[in-house]
C-alpha atoms as a PDB file:
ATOM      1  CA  UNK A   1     109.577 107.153  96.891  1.00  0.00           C
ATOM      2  CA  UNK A   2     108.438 110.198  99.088  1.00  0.00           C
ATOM      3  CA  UNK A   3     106.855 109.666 102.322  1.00  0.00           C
ATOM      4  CA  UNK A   4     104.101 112.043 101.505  1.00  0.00           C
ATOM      5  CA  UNK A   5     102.938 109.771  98.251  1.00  0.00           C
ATOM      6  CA  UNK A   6     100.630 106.834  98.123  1.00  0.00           C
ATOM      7  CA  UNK A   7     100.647 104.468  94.806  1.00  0.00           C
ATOM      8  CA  UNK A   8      97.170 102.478  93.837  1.00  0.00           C
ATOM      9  CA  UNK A   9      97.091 100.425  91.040  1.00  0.00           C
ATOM     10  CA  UNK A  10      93.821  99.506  89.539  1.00  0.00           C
ATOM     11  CA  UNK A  11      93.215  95.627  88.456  1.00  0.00           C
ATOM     12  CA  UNK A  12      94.256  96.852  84.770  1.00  0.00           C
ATOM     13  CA  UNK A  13      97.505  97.930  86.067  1.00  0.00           C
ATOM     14  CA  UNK A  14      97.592 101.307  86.218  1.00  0.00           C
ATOM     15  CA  UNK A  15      99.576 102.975  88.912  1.00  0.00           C
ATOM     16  CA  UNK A  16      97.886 106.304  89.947  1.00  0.00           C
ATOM     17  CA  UNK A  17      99.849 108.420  92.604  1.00  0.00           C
ATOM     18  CA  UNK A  18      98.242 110.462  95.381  1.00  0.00           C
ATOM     19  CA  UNK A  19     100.304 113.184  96.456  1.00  0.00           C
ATOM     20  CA  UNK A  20     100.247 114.913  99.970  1.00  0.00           C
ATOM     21  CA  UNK A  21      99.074 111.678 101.911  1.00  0.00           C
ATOM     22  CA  UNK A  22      99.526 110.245 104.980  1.00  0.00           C
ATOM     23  CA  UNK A  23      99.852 106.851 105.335  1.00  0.00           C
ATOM     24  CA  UNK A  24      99.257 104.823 108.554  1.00  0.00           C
ATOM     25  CA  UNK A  25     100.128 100.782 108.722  1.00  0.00           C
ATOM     26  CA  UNK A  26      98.788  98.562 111.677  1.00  0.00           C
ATOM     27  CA  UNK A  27     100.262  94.823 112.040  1.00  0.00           C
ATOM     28  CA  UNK A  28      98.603  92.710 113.805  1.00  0.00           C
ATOM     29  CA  UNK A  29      99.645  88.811 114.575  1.00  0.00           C
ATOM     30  CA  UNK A  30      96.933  86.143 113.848  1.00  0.00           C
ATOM     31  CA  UNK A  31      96.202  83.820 117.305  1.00  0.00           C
ATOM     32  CA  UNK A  32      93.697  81.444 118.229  1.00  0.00           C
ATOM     33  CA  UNK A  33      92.902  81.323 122.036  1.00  0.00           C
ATOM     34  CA  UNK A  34      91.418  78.602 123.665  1.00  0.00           C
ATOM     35  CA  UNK A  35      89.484  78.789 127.201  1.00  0.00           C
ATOM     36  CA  UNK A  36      89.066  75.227 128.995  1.00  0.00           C
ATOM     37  CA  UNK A  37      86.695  75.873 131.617  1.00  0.00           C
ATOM     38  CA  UNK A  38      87.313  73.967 134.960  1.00  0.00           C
ATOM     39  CA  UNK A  39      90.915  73.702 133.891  1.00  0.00           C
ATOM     40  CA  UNK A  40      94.040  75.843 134.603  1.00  0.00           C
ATOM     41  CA  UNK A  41      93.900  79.410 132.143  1.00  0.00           C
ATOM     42  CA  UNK A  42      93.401  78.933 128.614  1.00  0.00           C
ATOM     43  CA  UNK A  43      95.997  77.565 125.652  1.00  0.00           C
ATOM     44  CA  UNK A  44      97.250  80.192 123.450  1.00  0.00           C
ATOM     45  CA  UNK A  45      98.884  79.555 120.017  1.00  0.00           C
ATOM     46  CA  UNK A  46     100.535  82.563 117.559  1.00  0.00           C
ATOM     47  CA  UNK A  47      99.351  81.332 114.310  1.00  0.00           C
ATOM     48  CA  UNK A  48     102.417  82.910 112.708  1.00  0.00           C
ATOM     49  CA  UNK A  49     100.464  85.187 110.205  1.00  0.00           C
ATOM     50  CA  UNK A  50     100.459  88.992 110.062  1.00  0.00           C
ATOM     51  CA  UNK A  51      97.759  90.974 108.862  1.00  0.00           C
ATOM     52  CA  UNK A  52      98.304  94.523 107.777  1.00  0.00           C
ATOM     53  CA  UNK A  53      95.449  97.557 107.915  1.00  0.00           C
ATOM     54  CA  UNK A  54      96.897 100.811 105.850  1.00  0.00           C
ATOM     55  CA  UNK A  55      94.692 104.225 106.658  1.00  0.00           C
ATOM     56  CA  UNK A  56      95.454 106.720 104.335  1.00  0.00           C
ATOM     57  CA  UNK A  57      94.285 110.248 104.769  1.00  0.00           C
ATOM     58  CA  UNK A  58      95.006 113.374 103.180  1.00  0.00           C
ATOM     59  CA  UNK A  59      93.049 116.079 100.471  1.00  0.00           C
ATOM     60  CA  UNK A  60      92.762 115.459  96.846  1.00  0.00           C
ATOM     61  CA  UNK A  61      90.552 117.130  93.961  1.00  0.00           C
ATOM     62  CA  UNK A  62      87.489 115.471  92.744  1.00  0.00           C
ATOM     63  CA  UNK A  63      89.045 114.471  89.583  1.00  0.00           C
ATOM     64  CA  UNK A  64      91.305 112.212  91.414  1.00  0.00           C
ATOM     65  CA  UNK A  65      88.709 110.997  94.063  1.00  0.00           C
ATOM     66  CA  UNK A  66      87.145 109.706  90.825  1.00  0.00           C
ATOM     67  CA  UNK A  67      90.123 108.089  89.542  1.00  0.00           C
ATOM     68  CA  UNK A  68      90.656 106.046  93.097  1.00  0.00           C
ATOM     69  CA  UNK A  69      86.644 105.416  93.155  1.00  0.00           C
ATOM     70  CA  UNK A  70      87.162 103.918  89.570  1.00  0.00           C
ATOM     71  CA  UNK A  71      90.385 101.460  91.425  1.00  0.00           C
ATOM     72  CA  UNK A  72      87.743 101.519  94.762  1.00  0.00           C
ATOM     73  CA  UNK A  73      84.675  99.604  92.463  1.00  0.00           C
ATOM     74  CA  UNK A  74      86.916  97.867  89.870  1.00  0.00           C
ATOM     75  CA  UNK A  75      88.388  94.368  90.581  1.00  0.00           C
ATOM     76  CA  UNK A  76      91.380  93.697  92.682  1.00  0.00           C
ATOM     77  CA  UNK A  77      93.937  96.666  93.471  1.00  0.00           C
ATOM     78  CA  UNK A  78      97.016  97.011  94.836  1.00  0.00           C
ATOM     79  CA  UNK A  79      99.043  99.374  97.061  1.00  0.00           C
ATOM     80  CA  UNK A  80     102.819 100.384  97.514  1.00  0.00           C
ATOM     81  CA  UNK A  81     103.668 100.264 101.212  1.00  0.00           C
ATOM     82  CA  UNK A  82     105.960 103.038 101.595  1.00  0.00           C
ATOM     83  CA  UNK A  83     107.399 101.605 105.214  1.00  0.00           C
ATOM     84  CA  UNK A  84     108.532  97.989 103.603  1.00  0.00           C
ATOM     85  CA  UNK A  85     109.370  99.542  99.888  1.00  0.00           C
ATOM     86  CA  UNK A  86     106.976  96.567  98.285  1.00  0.00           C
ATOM     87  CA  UNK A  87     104.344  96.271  96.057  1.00  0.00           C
ATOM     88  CA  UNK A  88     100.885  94.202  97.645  1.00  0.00           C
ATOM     89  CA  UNK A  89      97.191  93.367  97.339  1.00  0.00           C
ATOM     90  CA  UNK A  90      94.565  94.703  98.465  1.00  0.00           C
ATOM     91  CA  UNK A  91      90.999  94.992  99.558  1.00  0.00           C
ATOM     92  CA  UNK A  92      89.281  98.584 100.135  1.00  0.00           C
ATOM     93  CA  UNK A  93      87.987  98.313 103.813  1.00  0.00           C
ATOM     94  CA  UNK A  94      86.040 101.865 102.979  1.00  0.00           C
ATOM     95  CA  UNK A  95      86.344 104.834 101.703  1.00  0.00           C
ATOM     96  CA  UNK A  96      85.430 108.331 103.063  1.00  0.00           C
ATOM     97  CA  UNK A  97      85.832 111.712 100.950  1.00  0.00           C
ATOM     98  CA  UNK A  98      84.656 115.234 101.451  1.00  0.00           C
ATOM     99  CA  UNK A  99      83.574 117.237  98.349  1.00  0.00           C
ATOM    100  CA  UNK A 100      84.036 120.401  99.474  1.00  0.00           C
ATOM    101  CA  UNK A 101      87.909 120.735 101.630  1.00  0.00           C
ATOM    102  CA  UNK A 102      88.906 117.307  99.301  1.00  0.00           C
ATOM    103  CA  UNK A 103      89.543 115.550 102.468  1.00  0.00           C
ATOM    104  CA  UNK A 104      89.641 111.901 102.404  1.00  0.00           C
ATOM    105  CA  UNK A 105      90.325 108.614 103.895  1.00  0.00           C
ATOM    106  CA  UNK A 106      90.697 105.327 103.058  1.00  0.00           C
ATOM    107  CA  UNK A 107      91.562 101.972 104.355  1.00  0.00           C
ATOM    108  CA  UNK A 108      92.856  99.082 103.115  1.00  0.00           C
ATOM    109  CA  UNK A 109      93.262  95.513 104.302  1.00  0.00           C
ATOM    110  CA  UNK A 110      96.448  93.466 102.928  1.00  0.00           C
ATOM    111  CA  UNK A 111      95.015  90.583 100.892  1.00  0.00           C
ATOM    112  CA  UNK A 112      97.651  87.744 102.317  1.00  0.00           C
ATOM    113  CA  UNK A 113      96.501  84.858 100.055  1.00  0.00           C
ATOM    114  CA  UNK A 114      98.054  85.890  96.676  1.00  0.00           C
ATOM    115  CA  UNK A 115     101.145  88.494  96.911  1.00  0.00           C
ATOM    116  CA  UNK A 116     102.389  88.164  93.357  1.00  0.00           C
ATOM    117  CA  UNK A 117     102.068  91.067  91.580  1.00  0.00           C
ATOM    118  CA  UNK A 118     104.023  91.563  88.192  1.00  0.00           C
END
């Protein structure tokens, strides 16, 4: 896989690819945090979870902004992460396109509960 493609897959699964992309993944670690007041700093527990948030921005025609708007409004999608060569759902955080250059960004949220995708 090239670094300059993106894969969606609508809920039906079909894989569209979006070519000339840039893709860019932030982890974060889940952790509750608890403040005692009167008592000595707070208590601070890694929960062990990791969520990912994938921004991907680059220029496409309107025939495929339609195509991802169709993935975008139509039951639950999935995404190739090009940094960890796997295959994941989900959830459209937004969506942002621009008619006339074909500029575009979107970002997605990893859906941790279910990761089985066939």
């Amino acid at each position: 896989m090239d670094v300059s493609e993106c894969f969606l897959r609508h809920a039906d699964g079909v894989w569209i690819k979006i070519e000339e992309c840039n893709v860019h993944m932030r982890v974060t670690r889940r952790m509750q945090r608890t403040i005692i007041r009167g008592g000595e700093g707070d208590d601070l527990d890694d929960e062990g979870a990791e969520s990912a948030v994938y921004t991907i921005t680059g220029t496409i025609n309107m025939e495929k902004f339609k195509e991802v708007l169709n993935i975008f409004r139509g039951g639950q999608p999935s995404f190739h992460d090009p940094f960890e060569d796997r295959q994941m759902l989900v959830i459209f955080s937004n969506i942002d396109y621009h008619s006339t250059t074909g500029a575009f960004e979107f970002v997605l949220l990893e859906d941790a509960e279910d990761q089985k995708i066939e």
